[in-house]
PDB file of N, CA and C in Angstrom:
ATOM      1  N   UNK A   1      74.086  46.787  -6.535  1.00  0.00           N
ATOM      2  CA  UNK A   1      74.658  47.251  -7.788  1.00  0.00           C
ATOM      3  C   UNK A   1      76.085  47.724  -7.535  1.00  0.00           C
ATOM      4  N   UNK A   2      76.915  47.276  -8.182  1.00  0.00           N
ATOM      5  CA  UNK A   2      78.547  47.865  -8.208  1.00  0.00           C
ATOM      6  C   UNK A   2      78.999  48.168  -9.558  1.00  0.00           C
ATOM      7  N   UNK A   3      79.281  49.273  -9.551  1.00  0.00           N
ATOM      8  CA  UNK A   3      79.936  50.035 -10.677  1.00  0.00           C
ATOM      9  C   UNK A   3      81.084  50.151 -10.676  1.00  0.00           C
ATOM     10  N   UNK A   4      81.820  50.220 -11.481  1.00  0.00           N
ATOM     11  CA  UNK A   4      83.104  49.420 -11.582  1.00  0.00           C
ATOM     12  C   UNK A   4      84.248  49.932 -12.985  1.00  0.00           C
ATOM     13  N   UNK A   5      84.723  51.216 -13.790  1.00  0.00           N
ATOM     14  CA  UNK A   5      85.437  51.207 -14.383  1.00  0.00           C
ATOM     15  C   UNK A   5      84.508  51.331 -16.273  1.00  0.00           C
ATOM     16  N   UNK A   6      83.119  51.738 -15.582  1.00  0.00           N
ATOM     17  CA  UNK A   6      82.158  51.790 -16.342  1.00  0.00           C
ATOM     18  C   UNK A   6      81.172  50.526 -16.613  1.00  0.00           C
ATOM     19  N   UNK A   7      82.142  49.399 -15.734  1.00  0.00           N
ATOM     20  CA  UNK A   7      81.050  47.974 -15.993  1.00  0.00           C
ATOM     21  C   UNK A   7      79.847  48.090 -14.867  1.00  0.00           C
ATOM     22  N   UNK A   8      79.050  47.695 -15.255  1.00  0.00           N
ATOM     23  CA  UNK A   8      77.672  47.711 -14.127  1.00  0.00           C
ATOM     24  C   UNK A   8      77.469  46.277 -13.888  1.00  0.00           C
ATOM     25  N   UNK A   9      77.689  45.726 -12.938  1.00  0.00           N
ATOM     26  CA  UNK A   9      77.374  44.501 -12.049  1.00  0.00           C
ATOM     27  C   UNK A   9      76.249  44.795 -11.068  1.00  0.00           C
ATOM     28  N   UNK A  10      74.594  43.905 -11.332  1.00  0.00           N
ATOM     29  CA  UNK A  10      73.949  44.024 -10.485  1.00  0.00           C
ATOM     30  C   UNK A  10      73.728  42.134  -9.663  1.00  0.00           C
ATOM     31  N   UNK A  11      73.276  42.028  -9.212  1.00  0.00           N
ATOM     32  CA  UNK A  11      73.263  40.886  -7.809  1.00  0.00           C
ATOM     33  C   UNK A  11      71.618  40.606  -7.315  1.00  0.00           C
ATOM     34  N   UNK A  12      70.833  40.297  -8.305  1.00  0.00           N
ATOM     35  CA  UNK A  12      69.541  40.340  -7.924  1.00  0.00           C
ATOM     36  C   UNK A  12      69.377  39.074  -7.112  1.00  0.00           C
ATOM     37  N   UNK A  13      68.948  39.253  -5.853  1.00  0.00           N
ATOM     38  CA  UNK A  13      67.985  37.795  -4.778  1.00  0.00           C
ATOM     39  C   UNK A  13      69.532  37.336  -4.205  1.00  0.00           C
ATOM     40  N   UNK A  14      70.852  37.916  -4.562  1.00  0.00           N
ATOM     41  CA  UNK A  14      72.165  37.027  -4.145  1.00  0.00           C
ATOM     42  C   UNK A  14      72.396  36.692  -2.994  1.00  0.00           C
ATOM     43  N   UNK A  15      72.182  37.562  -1.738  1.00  0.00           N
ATOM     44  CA  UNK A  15      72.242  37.353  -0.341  1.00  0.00           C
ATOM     45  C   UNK A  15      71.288  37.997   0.315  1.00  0.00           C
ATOM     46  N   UNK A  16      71.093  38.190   1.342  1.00  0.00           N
ATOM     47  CA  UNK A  16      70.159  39.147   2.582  1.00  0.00           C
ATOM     48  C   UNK A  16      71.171  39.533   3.523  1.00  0.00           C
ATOM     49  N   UNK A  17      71.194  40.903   3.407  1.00  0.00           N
ATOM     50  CA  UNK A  17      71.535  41.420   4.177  1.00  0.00           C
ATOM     51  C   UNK A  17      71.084  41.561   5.884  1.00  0.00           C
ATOM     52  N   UNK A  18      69.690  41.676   6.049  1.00  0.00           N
ATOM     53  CA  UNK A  18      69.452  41.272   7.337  1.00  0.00           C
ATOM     54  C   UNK A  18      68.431  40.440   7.373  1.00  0.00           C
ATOM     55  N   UNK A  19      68.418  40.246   8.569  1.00  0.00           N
ATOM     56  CA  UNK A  19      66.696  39.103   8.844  1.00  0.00           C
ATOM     57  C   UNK A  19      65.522  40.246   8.516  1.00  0.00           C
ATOM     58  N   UNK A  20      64.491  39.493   8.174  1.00  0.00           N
ATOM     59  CA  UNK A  20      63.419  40.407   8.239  1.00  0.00           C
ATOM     60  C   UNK A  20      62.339  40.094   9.747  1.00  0.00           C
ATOM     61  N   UNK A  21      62.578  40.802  10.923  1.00  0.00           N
ATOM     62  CA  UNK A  21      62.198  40.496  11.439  1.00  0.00           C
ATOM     63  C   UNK A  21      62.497  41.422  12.486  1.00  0.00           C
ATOM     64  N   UNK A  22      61.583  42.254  13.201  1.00  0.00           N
ATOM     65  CA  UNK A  22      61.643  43.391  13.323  1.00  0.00           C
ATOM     66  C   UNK A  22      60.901  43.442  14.972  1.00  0.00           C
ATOM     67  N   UNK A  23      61.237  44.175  15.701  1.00  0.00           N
ATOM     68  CA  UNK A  23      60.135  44.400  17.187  1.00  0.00           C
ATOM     69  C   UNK A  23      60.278  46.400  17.303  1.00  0.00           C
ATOM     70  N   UNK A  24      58.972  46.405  17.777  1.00  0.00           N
ATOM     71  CA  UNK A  24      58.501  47.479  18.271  1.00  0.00           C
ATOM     72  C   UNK A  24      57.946  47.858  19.127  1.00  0.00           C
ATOM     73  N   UNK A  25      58.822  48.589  19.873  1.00  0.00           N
ATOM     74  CA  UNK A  25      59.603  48.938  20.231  1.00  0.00           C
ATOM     75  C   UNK A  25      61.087  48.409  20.201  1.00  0.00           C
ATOM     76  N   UNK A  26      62.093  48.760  19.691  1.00  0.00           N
ATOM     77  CA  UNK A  26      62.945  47.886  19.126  1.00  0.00           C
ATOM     78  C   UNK A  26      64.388  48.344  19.976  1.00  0.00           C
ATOM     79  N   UNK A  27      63.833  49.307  21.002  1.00  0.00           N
ATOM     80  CA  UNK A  27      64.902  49.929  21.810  1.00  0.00           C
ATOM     81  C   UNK A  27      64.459  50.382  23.393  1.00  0.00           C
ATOM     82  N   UNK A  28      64.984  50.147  24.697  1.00  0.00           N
ATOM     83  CA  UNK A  28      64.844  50.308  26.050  1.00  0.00           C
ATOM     84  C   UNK A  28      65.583  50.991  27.197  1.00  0.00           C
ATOM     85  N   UNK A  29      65.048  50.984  28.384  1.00  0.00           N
ATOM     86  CA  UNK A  29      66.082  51.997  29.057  1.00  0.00           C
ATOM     87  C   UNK A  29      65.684  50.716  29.984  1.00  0.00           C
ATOM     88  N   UNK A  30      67.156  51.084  31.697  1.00  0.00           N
ATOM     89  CA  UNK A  30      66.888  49.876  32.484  1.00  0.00           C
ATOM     90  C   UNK A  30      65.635  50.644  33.645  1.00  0.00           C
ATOM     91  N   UNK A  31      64.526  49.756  33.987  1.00  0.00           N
ATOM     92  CA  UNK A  31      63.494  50.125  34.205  1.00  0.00           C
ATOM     93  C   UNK A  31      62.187  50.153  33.679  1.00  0.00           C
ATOM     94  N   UNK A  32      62.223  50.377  32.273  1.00  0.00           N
ATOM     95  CA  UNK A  32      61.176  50.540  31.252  1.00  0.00           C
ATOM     96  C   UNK A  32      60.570  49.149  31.122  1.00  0.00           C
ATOM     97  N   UNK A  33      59.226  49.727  31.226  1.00  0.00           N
ATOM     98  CA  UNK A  33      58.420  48.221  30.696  1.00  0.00           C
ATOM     99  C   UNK A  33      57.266  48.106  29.956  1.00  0.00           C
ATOM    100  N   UNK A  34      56.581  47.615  28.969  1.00  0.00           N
ATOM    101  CA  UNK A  34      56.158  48.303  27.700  1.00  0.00           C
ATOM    102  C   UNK A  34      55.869  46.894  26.913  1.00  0.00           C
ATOM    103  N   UNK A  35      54.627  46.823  26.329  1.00  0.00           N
ATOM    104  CA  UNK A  35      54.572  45.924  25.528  1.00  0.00           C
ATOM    105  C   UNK A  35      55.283  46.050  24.154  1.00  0.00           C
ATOM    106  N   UNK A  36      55.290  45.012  23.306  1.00  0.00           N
ATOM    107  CA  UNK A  36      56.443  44.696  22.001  1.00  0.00           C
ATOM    108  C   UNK A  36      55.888  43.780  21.310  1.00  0.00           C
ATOM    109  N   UNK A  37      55.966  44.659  19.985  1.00  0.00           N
ATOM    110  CA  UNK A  37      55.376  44.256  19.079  1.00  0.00           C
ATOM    111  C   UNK A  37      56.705  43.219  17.862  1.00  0.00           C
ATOM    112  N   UNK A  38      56.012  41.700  17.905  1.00  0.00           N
ATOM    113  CA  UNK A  38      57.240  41.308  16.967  1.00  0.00           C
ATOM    114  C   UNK A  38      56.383  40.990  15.026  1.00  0.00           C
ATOM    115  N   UNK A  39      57.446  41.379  14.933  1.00  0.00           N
ATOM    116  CA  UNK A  39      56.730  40.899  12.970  1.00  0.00           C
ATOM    117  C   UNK A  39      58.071  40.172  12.338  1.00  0.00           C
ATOM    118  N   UNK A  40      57.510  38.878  11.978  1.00  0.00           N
ATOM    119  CA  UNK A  40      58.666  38.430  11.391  1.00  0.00           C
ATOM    120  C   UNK A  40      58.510  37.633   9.754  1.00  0.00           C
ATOM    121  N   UNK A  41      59.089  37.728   8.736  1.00  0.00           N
ATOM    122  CA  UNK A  41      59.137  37.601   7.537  1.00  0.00           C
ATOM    123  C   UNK A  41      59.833  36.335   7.655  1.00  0.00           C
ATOM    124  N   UNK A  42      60.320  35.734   8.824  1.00  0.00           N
ATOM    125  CA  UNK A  42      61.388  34.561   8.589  1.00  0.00           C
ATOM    126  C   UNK A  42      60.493  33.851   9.417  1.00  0.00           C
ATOM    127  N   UNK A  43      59.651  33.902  10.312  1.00  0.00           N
ATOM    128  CA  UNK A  43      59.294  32.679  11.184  1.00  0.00           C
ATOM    129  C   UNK A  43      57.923  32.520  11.109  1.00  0.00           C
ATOM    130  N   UNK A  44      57.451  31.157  11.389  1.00  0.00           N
ATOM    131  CA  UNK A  44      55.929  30.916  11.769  1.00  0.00           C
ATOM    132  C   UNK A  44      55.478  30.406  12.813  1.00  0.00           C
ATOM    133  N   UNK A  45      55.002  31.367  13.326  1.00  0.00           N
ATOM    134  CA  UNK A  45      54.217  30.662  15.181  1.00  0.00           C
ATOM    135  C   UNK A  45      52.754  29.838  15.253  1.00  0.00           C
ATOM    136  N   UNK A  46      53.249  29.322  15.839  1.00  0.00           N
ATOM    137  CA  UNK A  46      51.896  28.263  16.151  1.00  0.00           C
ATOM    138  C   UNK A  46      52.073  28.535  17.707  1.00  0.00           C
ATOM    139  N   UNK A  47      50.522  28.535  17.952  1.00  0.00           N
ATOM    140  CA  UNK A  47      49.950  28.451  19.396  1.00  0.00           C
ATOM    141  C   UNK A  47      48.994  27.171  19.537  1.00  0.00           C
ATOM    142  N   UNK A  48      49.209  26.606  18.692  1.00  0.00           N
ATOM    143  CA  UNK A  48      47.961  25.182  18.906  1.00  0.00           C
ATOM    144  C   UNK A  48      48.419  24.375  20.323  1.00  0.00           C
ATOM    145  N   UNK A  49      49.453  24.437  21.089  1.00  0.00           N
ATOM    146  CA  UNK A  49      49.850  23.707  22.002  1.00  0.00           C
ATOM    147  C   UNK A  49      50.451  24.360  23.424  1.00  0.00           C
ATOM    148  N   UNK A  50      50.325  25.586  22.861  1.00  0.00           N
ATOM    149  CA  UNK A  50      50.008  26.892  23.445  1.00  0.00           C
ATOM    150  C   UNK A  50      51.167  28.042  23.216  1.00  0.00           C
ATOM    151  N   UNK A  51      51.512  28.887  24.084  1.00  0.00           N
ATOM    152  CA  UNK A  51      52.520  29.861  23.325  1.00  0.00           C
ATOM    153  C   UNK A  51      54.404  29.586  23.635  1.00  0.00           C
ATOM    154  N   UNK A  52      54.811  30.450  23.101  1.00  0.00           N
ATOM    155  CA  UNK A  52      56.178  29.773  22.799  1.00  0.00           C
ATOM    156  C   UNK A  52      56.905  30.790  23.773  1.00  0.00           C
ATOM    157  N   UNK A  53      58.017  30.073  24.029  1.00  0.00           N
ATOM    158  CA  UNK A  53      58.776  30.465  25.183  1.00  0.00           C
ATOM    159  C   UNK A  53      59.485  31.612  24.557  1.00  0.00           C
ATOM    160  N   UNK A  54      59.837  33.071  24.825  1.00  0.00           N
ATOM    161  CA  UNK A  54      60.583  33.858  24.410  1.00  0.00           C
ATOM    162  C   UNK A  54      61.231  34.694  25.421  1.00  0.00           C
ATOM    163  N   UNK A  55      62.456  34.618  25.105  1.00  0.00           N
ATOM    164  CA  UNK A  55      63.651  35.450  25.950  1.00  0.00           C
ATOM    165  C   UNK A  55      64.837  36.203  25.178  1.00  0.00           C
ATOM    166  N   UNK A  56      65.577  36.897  26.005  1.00  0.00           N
ATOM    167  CA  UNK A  56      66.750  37.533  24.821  1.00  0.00           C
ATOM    168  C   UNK A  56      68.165  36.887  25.611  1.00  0.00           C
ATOM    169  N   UNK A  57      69.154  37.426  25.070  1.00  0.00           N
ATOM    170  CA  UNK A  57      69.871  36.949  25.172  1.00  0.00           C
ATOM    171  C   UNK A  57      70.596  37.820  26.648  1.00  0.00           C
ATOM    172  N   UNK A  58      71.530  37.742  27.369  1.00  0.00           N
ATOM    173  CA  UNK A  58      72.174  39.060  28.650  1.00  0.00           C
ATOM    174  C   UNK A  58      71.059  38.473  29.961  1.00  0.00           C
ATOM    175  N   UNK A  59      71.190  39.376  30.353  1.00  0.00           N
ATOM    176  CA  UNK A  59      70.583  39.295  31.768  1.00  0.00           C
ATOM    177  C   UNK A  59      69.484  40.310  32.325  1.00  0.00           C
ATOM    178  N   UNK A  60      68.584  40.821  32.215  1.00  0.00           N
ATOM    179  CA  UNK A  60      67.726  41.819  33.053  1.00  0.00           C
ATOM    180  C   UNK A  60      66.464  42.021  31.747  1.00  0.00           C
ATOM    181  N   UNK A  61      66.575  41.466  31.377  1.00  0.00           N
ATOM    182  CA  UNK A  61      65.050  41.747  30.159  1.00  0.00           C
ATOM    183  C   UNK A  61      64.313  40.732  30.661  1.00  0.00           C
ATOM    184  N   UNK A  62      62.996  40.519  30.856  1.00  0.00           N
ATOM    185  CA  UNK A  62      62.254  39.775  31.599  1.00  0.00           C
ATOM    186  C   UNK A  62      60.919  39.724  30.657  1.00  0.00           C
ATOM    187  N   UNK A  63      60.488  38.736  30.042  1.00  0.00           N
ATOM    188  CA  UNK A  63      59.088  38.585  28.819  1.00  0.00           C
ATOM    189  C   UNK A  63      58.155  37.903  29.550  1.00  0.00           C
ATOM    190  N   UNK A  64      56.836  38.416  29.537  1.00  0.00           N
ATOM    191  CA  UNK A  64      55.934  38.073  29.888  1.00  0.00           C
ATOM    192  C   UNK A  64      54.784  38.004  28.828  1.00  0.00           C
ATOM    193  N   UNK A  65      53.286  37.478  29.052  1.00  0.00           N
ATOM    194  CA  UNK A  65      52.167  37.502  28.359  1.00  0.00           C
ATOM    195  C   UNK A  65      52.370  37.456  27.153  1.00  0.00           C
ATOM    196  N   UNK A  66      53.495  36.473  26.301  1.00  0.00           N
ATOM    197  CA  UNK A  66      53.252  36.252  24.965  1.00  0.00           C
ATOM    198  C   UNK A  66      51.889  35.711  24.566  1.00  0.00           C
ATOM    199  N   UNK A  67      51.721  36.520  23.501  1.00  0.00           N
ATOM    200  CA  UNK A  67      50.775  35.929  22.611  1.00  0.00           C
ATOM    201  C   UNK A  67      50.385  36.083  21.074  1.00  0.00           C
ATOM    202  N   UNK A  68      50.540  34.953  20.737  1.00  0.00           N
ATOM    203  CA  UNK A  68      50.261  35.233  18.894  1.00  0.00           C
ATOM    204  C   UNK A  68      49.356  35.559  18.220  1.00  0.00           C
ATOM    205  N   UNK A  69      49.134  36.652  17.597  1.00  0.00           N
ATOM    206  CA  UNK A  69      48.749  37.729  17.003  1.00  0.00           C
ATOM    207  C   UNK A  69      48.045  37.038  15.495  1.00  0.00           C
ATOM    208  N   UNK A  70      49.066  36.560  14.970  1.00  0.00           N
ATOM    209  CA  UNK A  70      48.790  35.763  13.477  1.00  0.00           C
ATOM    210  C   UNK A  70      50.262  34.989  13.568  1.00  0.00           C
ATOM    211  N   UNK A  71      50.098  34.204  11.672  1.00  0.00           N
ATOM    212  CA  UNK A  71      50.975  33.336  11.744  1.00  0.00           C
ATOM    213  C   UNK A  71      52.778  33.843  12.152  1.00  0.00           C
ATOM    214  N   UNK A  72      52.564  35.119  11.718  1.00  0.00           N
ATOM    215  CA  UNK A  72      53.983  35.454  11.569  1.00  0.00           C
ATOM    216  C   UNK A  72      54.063  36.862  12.825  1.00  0.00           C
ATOM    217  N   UNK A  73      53.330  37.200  13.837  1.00  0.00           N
ATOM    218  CA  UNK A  73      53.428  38.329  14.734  1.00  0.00           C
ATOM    219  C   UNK A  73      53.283  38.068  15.752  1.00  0.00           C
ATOM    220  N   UNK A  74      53.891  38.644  16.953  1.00  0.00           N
ATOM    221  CA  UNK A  74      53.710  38.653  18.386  1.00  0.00           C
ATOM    222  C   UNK A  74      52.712  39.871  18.915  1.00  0.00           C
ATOM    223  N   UNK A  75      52.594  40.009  20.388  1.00  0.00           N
ATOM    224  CA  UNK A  75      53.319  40.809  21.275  1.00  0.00           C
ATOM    225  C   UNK A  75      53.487  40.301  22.407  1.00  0.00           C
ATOM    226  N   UNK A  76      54.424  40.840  23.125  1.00  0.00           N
ATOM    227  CA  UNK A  76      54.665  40.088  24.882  1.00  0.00           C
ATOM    228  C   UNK A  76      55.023  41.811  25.383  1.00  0.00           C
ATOM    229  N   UNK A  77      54.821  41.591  26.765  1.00  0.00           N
ATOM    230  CA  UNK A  77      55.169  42.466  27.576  1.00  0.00           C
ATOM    231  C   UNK A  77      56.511  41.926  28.016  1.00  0.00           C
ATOM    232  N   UNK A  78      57.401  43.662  27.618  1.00  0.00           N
ATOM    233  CA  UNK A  78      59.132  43.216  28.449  1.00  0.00           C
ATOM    234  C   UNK A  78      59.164  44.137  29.523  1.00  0.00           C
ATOM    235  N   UNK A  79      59.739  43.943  30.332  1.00  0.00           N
ATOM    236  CA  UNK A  79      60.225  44.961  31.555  1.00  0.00           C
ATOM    237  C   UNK A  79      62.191  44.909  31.176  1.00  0.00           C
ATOM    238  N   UNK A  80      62.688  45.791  31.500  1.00  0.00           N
ATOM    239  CA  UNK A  80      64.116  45.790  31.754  1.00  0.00           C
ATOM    240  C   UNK A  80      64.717  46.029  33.296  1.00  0.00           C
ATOM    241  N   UNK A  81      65.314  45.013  33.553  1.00  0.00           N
ATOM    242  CA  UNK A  81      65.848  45.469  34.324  1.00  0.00           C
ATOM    243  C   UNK A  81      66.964  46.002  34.553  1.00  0.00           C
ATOM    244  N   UNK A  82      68.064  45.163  35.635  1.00  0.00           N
ATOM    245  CA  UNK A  82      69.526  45.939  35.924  1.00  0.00           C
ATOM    246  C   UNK A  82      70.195  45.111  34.703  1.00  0.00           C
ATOM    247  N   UNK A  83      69.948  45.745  33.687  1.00  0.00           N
ATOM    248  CA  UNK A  83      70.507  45.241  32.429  1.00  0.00           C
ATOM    249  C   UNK A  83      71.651  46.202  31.160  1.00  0.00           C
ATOM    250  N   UNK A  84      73.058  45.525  31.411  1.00  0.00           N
ATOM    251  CA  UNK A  84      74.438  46.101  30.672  1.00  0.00           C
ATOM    252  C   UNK A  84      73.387  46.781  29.310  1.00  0.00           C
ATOM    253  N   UNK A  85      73.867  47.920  28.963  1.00  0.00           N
ATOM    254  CA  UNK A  85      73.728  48.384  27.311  1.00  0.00           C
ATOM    255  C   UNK A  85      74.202  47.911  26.331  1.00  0.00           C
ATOM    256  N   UNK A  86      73.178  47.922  25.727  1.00  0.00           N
ATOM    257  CA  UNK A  86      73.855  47.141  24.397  1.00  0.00           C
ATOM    258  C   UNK A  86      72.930  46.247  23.465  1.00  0.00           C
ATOM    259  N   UNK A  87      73.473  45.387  22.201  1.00  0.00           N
ATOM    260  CA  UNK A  87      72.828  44.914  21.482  1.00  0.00           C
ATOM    261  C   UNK A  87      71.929  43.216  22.173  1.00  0.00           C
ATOM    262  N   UNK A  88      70.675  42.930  21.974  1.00  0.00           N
ATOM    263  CA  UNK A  88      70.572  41.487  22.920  1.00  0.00           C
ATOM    264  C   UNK A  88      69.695  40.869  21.254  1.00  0.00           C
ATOM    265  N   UNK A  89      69.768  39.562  21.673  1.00  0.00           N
ATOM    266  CA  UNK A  89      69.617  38.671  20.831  1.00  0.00           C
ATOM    267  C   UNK A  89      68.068  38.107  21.226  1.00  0.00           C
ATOM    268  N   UNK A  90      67.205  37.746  20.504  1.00  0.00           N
ATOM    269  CA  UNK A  90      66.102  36.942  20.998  1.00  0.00           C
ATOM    270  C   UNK A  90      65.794  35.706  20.501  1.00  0.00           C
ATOM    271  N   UNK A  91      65.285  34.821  21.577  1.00  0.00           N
ATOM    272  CA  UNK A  91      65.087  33.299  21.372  1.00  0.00           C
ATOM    273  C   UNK A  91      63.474  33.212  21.142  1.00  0.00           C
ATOM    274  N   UNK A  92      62.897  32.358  20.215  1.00  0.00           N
ATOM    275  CA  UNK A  92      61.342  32.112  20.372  1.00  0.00           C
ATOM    276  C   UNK A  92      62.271  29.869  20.380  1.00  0.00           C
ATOM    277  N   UNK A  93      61.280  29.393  21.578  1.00  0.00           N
ATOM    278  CA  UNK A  93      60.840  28.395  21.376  1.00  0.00           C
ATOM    279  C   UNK A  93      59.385  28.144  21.414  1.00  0.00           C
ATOM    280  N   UNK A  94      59.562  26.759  20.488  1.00  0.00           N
ATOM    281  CA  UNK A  94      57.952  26.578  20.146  1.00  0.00           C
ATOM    282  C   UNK A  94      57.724  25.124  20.574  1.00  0.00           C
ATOM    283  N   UNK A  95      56.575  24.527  20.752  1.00  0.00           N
ATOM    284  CA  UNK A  95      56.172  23.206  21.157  1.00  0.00           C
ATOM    285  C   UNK A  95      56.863  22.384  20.556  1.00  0.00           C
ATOM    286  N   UNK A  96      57.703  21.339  21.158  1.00  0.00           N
ATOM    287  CA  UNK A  96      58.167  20.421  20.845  1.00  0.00           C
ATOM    288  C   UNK A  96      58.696  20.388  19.176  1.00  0.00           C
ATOM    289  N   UNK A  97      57.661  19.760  18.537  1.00  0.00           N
ATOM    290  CA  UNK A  97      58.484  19.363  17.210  1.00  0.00           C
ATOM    291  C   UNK A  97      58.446  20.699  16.325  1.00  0.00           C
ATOM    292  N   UNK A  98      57.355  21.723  16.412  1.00  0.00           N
ATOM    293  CA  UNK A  98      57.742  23.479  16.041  1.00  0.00           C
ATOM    294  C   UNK A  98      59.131  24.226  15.762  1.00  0.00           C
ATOM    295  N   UNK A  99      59.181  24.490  14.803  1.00  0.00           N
ATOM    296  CA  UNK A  99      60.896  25.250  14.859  1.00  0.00           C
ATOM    297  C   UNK A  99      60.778  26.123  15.975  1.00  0.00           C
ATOM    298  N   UNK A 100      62.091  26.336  16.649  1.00  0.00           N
ATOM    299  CA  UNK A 100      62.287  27.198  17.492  1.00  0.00           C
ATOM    300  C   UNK A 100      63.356  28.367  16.648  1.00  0.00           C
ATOM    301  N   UNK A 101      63.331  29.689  16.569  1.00  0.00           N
ATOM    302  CA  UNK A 101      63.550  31.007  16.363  1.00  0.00           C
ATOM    303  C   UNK A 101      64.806  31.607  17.318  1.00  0.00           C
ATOM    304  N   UNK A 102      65.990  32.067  16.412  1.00  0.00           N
ATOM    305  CA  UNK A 102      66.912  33.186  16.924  1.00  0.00           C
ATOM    306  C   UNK A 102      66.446  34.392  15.798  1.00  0.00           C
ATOM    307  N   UNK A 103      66.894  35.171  16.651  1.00  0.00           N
ATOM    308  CA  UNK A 103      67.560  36.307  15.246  1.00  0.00           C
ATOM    309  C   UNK A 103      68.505  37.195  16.421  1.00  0.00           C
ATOM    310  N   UNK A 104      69.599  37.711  15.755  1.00  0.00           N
ATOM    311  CA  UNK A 104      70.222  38.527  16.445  1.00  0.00           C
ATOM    312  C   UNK A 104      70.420  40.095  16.479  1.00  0.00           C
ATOM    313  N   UNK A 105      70.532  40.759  17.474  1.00  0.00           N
ATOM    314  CA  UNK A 105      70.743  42.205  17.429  1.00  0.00           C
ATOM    315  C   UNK A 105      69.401  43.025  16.946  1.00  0.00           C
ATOM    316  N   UNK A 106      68.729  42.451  17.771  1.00  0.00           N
ATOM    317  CA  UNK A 106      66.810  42.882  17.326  1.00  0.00           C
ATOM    318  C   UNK A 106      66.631  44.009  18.296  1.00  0.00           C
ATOM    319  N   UNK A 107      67.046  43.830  19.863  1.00  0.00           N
ATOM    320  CA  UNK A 107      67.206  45.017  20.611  1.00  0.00           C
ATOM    321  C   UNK A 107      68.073  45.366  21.149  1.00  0.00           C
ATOM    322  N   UNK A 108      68.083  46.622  22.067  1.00  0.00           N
ATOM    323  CA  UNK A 108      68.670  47.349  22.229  1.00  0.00           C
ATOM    324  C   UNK A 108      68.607  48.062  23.741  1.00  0.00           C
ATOM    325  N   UNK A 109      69.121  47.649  24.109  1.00  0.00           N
ATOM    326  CA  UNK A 109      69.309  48.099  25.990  1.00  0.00           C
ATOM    327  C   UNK A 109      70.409  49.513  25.740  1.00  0.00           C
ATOM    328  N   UNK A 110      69.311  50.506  26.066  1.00  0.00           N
ATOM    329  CA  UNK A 110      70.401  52.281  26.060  1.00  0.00           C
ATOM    330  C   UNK A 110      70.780  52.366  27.453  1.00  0.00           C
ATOM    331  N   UNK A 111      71.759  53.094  26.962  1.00  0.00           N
ATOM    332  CA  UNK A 111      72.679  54.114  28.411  1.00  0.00           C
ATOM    333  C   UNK A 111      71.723  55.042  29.094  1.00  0.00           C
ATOM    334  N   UNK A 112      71.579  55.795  29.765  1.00  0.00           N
ATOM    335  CA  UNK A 112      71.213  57.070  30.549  1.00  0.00           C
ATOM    336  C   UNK A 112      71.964  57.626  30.308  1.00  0.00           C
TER     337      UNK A 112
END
C-alpha cells in the first residue's frame, strides 16, 4: 500500500518480495552441527529415484543424510566448518529430468 498526497495505491499479488522457503535452523557458528529443517512454498521434491543432492553455496558447510519429509520439506544434517561469515546460498538437485532448486541468502554462517 502507498499513500501518496491523500491518493491510496494498493498492489495486490504484484511482486514477491521473498522466496517462500525457509530452513530451521536458519543460522550457524563454525563448528556447529545440527540437523535442518527445510520448508519450501516454491519447490517440489521427489525421492522416487532417490534423494537430491543439496549444498550451499562458500566453502565449509558440509550436508549430509538428506531426506524428504513430504512433497515440499526436508531435513539433512549440516556440520560447519572453517567457514567465512556471512550470507550462503543453497542448491537442491534432483534426478535427472526433476527441477533442480536455488534460493538465495537462506543461511547464515555467524562471527564469534
Amino acid at each position: 500500500t502507498i499513500i501518496n498526497g491523500g491518493q491510496v495505491v494498493i498492489l495486490v499479488d504484484g511482486f514477491k518480495l521473498n522466496h517462500q522457503t525457509t530452513l530451521f535452523p536458519d543460522s550457524g557458528y563454525p563448528g556447529d552441527a545440527f540437523e535442518v529443517n527445510l520448508i519450501s512454498g516454491d519447490a517440489t521434491f521427489n525421492d522416487n529415484y532417490g534423494n537430491p543432492s543439496v549444498y550451499f553455496s562458500g566453502s565449509g558447510l558440509n550436508v549430509s543424510n538428506v531426506n524428504i519429509t513430504s512433497d515440499n520439506t526436508m531435513i539433512f544434517s549440516l556440520s560447519i566448518g572453517d567457514a567465512e561469515p556471512g550470507m550462503r546460498d543453497i542448491y537442491i538437485n534432483q534426478y535427472s529430468w526433476l527441477p533442480d532448486y536455488s534460493f538465495s541468502d537462506v543461511f547464515e554462517v555467524r562471527f564469534f
